[in-house]
PDB file of N, CA and C in Angstrom:
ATOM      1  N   UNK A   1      16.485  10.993  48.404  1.00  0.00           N
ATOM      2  CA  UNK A   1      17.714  10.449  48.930  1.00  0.00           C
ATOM      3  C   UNK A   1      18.318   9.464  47.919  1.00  0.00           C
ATOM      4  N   UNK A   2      19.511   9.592  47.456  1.00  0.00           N
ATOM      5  CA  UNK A   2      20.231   8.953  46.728  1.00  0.00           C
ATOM      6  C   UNK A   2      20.994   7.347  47.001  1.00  0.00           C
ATOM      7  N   UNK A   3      20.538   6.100  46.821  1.00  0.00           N
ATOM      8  CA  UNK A   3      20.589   5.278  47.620  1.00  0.00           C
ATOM      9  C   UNK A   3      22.387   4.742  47.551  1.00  0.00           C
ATOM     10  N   UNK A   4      22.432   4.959  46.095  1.00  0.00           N
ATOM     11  CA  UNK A   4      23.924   4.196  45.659  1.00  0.00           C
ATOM     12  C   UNK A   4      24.117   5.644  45.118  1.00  0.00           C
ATOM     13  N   UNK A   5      25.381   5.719  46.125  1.00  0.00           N
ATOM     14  CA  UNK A   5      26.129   6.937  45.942  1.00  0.00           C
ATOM     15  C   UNK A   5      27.468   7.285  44.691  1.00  0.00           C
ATOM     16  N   UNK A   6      27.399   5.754  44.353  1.00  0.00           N
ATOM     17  CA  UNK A   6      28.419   6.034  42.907  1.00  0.00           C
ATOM     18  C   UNK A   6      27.942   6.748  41.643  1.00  0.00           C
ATOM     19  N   UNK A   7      26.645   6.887  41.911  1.00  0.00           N
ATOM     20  CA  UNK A   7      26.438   7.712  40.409  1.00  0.00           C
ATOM     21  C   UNK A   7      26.622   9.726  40.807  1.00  0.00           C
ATOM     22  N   UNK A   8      26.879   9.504  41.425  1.00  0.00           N
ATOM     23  CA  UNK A   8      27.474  10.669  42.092  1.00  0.00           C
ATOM     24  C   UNK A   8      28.998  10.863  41.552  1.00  0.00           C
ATOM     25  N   UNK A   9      29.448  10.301  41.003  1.00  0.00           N
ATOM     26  CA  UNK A   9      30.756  10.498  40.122  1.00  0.00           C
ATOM     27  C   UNK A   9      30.774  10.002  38.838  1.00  0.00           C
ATOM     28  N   UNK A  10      31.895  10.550  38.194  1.00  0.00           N
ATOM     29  CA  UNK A  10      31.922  10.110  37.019  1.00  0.00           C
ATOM     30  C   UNK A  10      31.688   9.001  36.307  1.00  0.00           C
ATOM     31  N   UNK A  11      31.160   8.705  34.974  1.00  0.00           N
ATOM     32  CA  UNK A  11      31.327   7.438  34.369  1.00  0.00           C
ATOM     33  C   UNK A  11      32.921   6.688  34.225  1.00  0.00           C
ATOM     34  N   UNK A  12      33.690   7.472  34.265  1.00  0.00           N
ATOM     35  CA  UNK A  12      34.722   7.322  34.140  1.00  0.00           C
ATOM     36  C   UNK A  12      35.482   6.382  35.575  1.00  0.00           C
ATOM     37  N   UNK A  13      35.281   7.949  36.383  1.00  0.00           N
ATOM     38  CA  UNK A  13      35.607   6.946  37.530  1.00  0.00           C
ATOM     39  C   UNK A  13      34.936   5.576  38.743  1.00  0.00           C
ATOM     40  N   UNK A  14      33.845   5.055  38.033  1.00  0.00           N
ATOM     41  CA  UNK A  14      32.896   4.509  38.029  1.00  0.00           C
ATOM     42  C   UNK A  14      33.426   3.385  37.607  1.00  0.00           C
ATOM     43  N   UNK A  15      33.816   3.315  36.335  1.00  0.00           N
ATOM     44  CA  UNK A  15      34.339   2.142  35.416  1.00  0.00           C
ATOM     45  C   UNK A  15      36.027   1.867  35.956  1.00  0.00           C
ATOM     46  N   UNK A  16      36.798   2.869  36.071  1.00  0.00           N
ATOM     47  CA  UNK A  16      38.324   2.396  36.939  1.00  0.00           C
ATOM     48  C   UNK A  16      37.789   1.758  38.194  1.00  0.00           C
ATOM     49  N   UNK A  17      37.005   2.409  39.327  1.00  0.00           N
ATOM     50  CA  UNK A  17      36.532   2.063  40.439  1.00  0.00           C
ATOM     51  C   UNK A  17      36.341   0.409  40.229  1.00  0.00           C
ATOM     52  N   UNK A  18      35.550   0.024  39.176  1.00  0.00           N
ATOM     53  CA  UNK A  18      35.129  -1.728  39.187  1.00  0.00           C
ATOM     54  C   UNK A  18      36.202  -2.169  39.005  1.00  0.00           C
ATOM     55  N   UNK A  19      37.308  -1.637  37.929  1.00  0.00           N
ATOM     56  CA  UNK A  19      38.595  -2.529  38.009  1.00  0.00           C
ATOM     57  C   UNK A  19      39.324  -2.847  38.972  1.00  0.00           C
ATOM     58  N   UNK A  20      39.444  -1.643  39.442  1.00  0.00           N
ATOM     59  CA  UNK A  20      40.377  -1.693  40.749  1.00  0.00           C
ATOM     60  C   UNK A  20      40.129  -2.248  41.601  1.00  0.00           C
ATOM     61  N   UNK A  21      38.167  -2.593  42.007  1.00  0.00           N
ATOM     62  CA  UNK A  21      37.884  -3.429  43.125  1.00  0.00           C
ATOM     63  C   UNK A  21      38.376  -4.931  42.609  1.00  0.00           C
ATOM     64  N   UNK A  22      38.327  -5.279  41.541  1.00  0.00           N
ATOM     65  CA  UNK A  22      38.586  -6.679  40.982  1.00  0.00           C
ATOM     66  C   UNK A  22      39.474  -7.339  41.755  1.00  0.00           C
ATOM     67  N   UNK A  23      40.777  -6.168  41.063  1.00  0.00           N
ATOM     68  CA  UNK A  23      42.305  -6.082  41.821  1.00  0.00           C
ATOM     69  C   UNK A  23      43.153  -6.425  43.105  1.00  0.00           C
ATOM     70  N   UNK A  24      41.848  -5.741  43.356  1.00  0.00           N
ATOM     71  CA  UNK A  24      41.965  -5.904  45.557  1.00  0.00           C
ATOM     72  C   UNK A  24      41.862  -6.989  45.951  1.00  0.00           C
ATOM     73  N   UNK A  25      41.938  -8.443  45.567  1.00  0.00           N
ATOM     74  CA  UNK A  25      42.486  -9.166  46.037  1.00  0.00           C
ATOM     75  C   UNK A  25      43.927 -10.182  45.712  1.00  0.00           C
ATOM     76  N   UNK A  26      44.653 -10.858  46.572  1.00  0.00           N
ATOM     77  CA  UNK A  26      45.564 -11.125  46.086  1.00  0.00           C
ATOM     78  C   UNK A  26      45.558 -12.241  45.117  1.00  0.00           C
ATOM     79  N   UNK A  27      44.650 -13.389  45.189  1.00  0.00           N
ATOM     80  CA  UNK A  27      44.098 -14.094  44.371  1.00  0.00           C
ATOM     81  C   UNK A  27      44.263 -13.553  42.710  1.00  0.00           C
ATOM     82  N   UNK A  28      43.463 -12.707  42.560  1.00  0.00           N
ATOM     83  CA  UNK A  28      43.260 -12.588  41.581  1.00  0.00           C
ATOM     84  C   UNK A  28      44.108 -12.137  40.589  1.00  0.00           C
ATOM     85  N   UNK A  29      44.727 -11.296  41.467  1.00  0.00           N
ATOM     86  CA  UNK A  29      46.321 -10.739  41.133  1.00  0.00           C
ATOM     87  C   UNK A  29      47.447 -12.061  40.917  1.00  0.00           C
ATOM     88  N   UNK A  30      47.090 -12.800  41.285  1.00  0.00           N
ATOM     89  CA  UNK A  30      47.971 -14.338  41.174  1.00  0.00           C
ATOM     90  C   UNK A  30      48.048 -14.877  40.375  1.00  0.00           C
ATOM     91  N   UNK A  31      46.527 -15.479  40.032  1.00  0.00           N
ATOM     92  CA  UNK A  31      45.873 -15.728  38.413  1.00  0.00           C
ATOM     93  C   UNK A  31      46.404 -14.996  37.573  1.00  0.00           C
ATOM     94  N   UNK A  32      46.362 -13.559  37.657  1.00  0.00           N
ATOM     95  CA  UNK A  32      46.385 -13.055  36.196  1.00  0.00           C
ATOM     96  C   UNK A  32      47.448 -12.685  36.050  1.00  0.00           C
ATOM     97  N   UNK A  33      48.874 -12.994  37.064  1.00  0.00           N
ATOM     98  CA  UNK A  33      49.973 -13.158  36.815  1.00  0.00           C
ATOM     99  C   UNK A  33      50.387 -14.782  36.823  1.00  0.00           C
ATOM    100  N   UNK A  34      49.807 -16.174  36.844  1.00  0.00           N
ATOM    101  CA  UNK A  34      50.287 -16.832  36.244  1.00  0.00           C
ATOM    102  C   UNK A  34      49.396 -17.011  34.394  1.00  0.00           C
ATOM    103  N   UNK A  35      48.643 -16.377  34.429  1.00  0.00           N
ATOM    104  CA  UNK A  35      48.024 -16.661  33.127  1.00  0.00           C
ATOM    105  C   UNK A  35      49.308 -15.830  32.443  1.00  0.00           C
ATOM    106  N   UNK A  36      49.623 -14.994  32.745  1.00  0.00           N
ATOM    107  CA  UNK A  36      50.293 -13.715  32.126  1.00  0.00           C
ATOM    108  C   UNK A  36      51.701 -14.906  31.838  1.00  0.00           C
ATOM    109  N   UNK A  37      52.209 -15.067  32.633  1.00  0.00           N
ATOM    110  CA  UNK A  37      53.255 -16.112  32.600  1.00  0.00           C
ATOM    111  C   UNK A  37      53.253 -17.533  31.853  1.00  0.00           C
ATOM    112  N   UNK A  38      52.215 -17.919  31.754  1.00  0.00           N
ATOM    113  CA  UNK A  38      52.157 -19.346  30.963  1.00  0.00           C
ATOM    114  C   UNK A  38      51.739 -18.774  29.199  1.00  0.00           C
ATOM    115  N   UNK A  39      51.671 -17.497  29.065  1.00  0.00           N
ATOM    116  CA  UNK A  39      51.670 -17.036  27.705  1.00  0.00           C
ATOM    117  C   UNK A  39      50.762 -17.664  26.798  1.00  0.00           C
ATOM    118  N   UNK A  40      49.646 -18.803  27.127  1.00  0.00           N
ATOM    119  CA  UNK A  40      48.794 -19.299  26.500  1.00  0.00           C
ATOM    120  C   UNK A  40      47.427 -19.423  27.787  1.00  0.00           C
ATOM    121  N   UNK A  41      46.969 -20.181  26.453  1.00  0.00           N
ATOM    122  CA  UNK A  41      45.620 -20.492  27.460  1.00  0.00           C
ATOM    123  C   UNK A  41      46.044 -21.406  28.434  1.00  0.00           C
ATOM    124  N   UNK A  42      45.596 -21.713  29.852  1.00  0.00           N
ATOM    125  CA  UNK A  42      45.441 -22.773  30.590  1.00  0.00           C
ATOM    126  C   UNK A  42      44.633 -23.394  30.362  1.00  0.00           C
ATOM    127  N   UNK A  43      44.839 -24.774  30.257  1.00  0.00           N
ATOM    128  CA  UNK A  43      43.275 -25.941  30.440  1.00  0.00           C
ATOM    129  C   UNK A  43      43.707 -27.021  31.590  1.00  0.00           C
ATOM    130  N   UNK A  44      42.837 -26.931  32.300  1.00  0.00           N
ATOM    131  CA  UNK A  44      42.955 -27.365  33.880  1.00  0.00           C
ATOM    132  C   UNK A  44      42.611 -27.048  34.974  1.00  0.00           C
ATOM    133  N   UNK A  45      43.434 -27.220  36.154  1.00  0.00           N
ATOM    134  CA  UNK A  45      42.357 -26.843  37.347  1.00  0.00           C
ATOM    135  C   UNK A  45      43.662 -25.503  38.081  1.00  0.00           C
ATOM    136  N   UNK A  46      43.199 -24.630  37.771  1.00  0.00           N
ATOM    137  CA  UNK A  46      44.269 -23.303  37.692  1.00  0.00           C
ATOM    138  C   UNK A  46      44.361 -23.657  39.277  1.00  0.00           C
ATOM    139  N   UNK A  47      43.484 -24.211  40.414  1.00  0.00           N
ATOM    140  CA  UNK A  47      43.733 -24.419  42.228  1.00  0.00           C
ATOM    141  C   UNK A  47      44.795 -25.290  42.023  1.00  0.00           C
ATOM    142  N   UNK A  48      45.643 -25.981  41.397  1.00  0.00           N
ATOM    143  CA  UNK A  48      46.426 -26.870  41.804  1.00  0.00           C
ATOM    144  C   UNK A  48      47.800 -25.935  41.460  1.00  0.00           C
ATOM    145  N   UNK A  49      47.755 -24.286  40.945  1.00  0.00           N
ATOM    146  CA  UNK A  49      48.881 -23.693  41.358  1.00  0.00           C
ATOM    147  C   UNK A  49      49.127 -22.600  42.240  1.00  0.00           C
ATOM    148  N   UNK A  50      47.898 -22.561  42.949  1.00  0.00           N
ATOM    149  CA  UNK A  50      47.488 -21.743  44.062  1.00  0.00           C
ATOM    150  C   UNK A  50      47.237 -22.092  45.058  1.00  0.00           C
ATOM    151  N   UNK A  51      47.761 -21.423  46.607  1.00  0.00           N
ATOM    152  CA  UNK A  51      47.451 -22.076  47.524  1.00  0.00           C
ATOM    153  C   UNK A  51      45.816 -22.341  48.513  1.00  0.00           C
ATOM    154  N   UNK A  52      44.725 -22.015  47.504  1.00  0.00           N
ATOM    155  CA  UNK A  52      43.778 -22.228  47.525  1.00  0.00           C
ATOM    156  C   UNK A  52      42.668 -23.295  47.160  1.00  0.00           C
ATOM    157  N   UNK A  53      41.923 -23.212  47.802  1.00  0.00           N
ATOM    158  CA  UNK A  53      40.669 -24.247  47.406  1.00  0.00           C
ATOM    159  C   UNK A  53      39.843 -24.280  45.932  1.00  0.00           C
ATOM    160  N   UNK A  54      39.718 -25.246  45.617  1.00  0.00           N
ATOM    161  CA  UNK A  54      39.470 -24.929  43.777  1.00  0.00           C
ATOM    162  C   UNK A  54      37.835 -24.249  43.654  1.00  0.00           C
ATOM    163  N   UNK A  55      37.064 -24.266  45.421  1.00  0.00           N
ATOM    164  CA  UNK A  55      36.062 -23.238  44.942  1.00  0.00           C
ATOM    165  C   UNK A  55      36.225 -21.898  45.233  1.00  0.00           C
ATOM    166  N   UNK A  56      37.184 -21.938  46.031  1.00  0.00           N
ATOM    167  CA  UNK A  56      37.345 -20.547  46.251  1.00  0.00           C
ATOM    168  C   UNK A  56      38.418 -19.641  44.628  1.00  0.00           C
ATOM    169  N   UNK A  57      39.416 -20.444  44.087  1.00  0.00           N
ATOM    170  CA  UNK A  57      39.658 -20.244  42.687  1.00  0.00           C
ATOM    171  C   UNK A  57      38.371 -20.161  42.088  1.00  0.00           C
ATOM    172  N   UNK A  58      37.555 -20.949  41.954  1.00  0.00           N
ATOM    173  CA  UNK A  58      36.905 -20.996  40.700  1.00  0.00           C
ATOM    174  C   UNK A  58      35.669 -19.269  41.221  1.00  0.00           C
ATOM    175  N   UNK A  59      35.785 -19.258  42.073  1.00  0.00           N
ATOM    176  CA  UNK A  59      34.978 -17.362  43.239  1.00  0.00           C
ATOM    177  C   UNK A  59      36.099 -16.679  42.054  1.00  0.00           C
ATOM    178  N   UNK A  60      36.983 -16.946  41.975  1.00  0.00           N
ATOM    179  CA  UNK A  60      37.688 -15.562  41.735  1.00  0.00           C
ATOM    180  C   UNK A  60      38.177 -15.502  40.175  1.00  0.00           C
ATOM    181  N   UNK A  61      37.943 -16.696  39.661  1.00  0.00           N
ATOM    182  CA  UNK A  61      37.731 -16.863  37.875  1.00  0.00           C
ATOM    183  C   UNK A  61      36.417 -16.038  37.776  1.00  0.00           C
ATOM    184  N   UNK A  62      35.653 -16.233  38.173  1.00  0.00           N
ATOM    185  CA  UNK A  62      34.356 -15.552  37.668  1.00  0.00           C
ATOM    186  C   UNK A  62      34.178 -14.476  38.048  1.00  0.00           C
ATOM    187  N   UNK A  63      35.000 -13.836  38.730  1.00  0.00           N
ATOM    188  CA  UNK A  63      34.944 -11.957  39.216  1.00  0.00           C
ATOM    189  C   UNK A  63      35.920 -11.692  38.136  1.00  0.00           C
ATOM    190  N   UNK A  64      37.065 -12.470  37.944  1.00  0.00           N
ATOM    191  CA  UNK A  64      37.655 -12.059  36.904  1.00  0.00           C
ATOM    192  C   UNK A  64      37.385 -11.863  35.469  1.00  0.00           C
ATOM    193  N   UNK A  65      36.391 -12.904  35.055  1.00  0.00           N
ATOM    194  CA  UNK A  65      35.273 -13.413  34.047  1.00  0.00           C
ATOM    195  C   UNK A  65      34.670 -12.061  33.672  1.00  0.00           C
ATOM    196  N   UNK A  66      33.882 -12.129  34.839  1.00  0.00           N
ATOM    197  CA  UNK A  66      32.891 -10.702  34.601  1.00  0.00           C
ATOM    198  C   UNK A  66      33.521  -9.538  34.617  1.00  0.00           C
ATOM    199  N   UNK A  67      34.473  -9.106  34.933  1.00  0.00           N
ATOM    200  CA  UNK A  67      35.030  -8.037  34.730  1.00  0.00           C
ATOM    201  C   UNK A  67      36.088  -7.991  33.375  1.00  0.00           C
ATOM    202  N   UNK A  68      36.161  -9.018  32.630  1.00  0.00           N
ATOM    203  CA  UNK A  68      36.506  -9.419  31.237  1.00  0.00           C
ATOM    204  C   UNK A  68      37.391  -9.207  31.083  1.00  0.00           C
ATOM    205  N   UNK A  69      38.600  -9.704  32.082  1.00  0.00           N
ATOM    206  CA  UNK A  69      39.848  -9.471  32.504  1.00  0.00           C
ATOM    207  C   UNK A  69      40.594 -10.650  31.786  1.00  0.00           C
ATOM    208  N   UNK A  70      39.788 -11.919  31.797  1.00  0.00           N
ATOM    209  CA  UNK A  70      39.954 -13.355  31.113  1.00  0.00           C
ATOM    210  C   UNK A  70      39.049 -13.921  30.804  1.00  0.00           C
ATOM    211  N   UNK A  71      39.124 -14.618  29.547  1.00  0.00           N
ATOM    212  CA  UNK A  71      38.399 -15.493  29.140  1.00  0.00           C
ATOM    213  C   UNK A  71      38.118 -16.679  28.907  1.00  0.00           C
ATOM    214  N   UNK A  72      37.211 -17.511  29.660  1.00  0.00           N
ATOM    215  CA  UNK A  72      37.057 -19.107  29.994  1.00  0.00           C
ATOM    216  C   UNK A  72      35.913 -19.376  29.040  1.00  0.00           C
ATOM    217  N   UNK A  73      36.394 -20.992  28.665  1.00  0.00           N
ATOM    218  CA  UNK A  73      35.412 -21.461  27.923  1.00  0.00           C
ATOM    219  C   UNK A  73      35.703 -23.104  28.659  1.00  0.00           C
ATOM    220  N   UNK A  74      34.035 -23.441  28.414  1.00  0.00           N
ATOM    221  CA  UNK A  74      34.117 -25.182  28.428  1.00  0.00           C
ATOM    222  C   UNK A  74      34.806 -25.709  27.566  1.00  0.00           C
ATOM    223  N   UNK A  75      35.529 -26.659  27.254  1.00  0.00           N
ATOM    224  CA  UNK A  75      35.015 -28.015  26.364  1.00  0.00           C
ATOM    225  C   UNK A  75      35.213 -29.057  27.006  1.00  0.00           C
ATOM    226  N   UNK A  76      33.909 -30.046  27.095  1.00  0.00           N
ATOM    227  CA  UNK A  76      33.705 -31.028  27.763  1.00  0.00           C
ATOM    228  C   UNK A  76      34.017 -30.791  28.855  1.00  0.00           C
ATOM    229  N   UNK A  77      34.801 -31.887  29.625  1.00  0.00           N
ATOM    230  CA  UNK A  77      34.795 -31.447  31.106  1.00  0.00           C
ATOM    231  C   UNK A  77      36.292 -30.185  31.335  1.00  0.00           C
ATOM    232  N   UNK A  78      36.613 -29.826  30.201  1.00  0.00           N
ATOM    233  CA  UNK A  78      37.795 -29.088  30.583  1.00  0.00           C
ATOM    234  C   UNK A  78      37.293 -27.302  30.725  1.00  0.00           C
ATOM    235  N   UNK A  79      38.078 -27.011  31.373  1.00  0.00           N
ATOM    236  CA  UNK A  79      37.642 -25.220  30.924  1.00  0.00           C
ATOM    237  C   UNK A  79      39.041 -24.828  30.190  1.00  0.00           C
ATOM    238  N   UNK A  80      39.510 -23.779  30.026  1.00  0.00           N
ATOM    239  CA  UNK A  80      40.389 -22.958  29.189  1.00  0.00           C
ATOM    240  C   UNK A  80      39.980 -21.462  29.850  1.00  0.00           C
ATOM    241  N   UNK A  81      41.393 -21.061  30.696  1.00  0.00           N
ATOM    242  CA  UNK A  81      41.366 -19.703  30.609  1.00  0.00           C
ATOM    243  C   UNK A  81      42.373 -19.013  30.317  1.00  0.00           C
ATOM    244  N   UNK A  82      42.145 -17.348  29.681  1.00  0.00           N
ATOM    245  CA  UNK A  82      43.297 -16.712  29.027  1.00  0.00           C
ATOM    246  C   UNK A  82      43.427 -15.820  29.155  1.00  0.00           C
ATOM    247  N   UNK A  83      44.191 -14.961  29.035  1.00  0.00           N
ATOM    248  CA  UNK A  83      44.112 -13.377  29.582  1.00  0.00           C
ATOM    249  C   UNK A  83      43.324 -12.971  28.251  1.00  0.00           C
ATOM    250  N   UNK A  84      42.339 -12.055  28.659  1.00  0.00           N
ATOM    251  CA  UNK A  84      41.887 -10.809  27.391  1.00  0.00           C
ATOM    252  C   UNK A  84      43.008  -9.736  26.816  1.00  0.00           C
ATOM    253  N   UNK A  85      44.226  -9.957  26.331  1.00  0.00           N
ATOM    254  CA  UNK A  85      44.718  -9.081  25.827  1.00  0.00           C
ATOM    255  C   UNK A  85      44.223  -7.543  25.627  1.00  0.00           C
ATOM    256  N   UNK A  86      43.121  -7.909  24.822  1.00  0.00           N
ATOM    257  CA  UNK A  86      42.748  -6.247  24.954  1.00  0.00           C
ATOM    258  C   UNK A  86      42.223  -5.149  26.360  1.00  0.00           C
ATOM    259  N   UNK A  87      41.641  -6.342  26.907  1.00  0.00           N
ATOM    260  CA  UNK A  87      41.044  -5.922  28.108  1.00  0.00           C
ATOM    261  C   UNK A  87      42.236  -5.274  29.263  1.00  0.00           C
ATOM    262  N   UNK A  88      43.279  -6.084  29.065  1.00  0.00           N
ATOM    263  CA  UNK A  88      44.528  -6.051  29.931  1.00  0.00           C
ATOM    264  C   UNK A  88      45.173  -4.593  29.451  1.00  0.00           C
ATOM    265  N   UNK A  89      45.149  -4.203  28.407  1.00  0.00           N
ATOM    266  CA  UNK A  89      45.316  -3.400  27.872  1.00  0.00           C
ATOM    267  C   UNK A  89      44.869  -2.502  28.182  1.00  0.00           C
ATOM    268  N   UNK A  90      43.136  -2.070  28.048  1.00  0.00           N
ATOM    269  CA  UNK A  90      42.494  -1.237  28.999  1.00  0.00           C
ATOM    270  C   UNK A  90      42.425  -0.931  30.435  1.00  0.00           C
ATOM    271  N   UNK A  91      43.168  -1.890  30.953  1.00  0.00           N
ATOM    272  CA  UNK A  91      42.995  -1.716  32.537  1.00  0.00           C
ATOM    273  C   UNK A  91      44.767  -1.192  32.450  1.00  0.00           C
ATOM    274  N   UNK A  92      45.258  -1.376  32.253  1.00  0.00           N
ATOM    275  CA  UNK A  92      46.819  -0.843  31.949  1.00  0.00           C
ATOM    276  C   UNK A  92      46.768   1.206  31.605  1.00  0.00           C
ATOM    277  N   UNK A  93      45.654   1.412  30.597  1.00  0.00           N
ATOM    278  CA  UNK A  93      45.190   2.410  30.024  1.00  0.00           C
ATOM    279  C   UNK A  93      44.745   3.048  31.079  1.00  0.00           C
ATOM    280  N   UNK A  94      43.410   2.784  31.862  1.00  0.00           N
ATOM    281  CA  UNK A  94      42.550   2.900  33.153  1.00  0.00           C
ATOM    282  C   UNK A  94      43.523   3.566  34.022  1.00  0.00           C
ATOM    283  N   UNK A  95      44.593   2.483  34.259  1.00  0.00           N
ATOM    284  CA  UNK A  95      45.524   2.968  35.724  1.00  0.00           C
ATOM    285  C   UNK A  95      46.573   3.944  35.058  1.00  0.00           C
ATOM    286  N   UNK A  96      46.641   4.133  34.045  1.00  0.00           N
ATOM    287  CA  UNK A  96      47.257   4.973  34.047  1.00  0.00           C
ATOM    288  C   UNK A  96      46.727   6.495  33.344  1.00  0.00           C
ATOM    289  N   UNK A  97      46.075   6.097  33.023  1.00  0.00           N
ATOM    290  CA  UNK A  97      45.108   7.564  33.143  1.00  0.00           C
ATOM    291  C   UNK A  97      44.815   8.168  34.747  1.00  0.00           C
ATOM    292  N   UNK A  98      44.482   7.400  35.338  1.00  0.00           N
ATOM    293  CA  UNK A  98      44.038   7.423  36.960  1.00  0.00           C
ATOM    294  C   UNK A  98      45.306   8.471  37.135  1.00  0.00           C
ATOM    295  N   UNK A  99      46.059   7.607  37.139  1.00  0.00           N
ATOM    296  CA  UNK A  99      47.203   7.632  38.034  1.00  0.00           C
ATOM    297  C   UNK A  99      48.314   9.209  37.400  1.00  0.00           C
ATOM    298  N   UNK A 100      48.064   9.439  36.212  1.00  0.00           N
ATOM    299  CA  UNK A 100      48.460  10.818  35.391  1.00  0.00           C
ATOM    300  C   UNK A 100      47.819  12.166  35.934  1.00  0.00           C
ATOM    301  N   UNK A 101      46.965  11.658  36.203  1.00  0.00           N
ATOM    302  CA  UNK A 101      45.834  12.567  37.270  1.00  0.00           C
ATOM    303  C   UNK A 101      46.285  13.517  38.148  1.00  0.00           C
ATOM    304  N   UNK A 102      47.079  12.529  38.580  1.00  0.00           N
ATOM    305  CA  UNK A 102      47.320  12.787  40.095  1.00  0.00           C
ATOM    306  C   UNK A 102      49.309  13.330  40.190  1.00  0.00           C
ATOM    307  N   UNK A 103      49.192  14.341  40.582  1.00  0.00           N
ATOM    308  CA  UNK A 103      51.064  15.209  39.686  1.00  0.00           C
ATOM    309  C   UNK A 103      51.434  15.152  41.735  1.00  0.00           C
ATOM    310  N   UNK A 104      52.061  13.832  41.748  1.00  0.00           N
ATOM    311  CA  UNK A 104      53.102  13.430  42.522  1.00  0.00           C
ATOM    312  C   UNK A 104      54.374  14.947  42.999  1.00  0.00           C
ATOM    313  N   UNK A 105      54.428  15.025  41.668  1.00  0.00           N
ATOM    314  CA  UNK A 105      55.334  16.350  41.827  1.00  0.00           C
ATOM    315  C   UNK A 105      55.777  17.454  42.783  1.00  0.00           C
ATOM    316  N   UNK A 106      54.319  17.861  42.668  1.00  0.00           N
ATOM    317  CA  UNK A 106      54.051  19.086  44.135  1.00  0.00           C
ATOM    318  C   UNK A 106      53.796  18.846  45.511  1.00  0.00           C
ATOM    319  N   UNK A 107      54.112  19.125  46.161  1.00  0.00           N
ATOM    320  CA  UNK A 107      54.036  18.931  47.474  1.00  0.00           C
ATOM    321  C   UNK A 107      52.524  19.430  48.149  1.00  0.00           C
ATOM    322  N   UNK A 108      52.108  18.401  48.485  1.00  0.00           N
ATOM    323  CA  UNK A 108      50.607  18.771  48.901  1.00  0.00           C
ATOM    324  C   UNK A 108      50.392  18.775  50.934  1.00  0.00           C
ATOM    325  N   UNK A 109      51.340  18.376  50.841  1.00  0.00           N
ATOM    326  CA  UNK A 109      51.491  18.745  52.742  1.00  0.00           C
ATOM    327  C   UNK A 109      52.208  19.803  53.059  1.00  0.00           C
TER     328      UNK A 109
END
């Protein structure tokens, strides 16, 4: 019996699948449209432009983190986060590969 049923599909769609769960929340989608918008790094407490709690921000820096969507660093007591350009890039790539897939075109009902 197969316990985790994702290896039951592709590597491919395996690896879009993690992005996209990232995605699914609105949070995160917030972040990485004000990072996207402030065009540099942030250094600060990114909760004081969200209507959230700075631990529940700092929950959703580190899903973002690990999925290498952005990149945070210490110094001293500050952090710094930034969009991964390239990464943003690949998930841009991802969805639209996904999404080429799939021919809107024809009528499937």
């Amino acid at each position: 019996m197969i316990r985790d049923k994702r290896v039951l599909f592709d590597e491919e769609l395996q690896k879009q699948a993690a992005l996209f769960k990232v995605l699914g929340h609105p949070a995160r989608l917030a972040i990485l449209q004000y990072l996207a918008h402030m065009k540099t790094c942030m250094t600060g407490n990114i909760a004081e432009e969200l209507p959230l709690s700075r631990t529940t921000v700092n929950q959703h820096l580190k899903e973002l983190r690990d999925a290498g969507l952005i990149k945070g660093t210490v110094e001293g007591a500050r952090k710094n986060y930034c969009l991964d350009a390239r990464a943003i890039e690949m998930l841009k790539q991802a969805a639209n590969d996904f999404f080429t897939k799939i021919d809107i075109r024809k009528t499937y009902c």
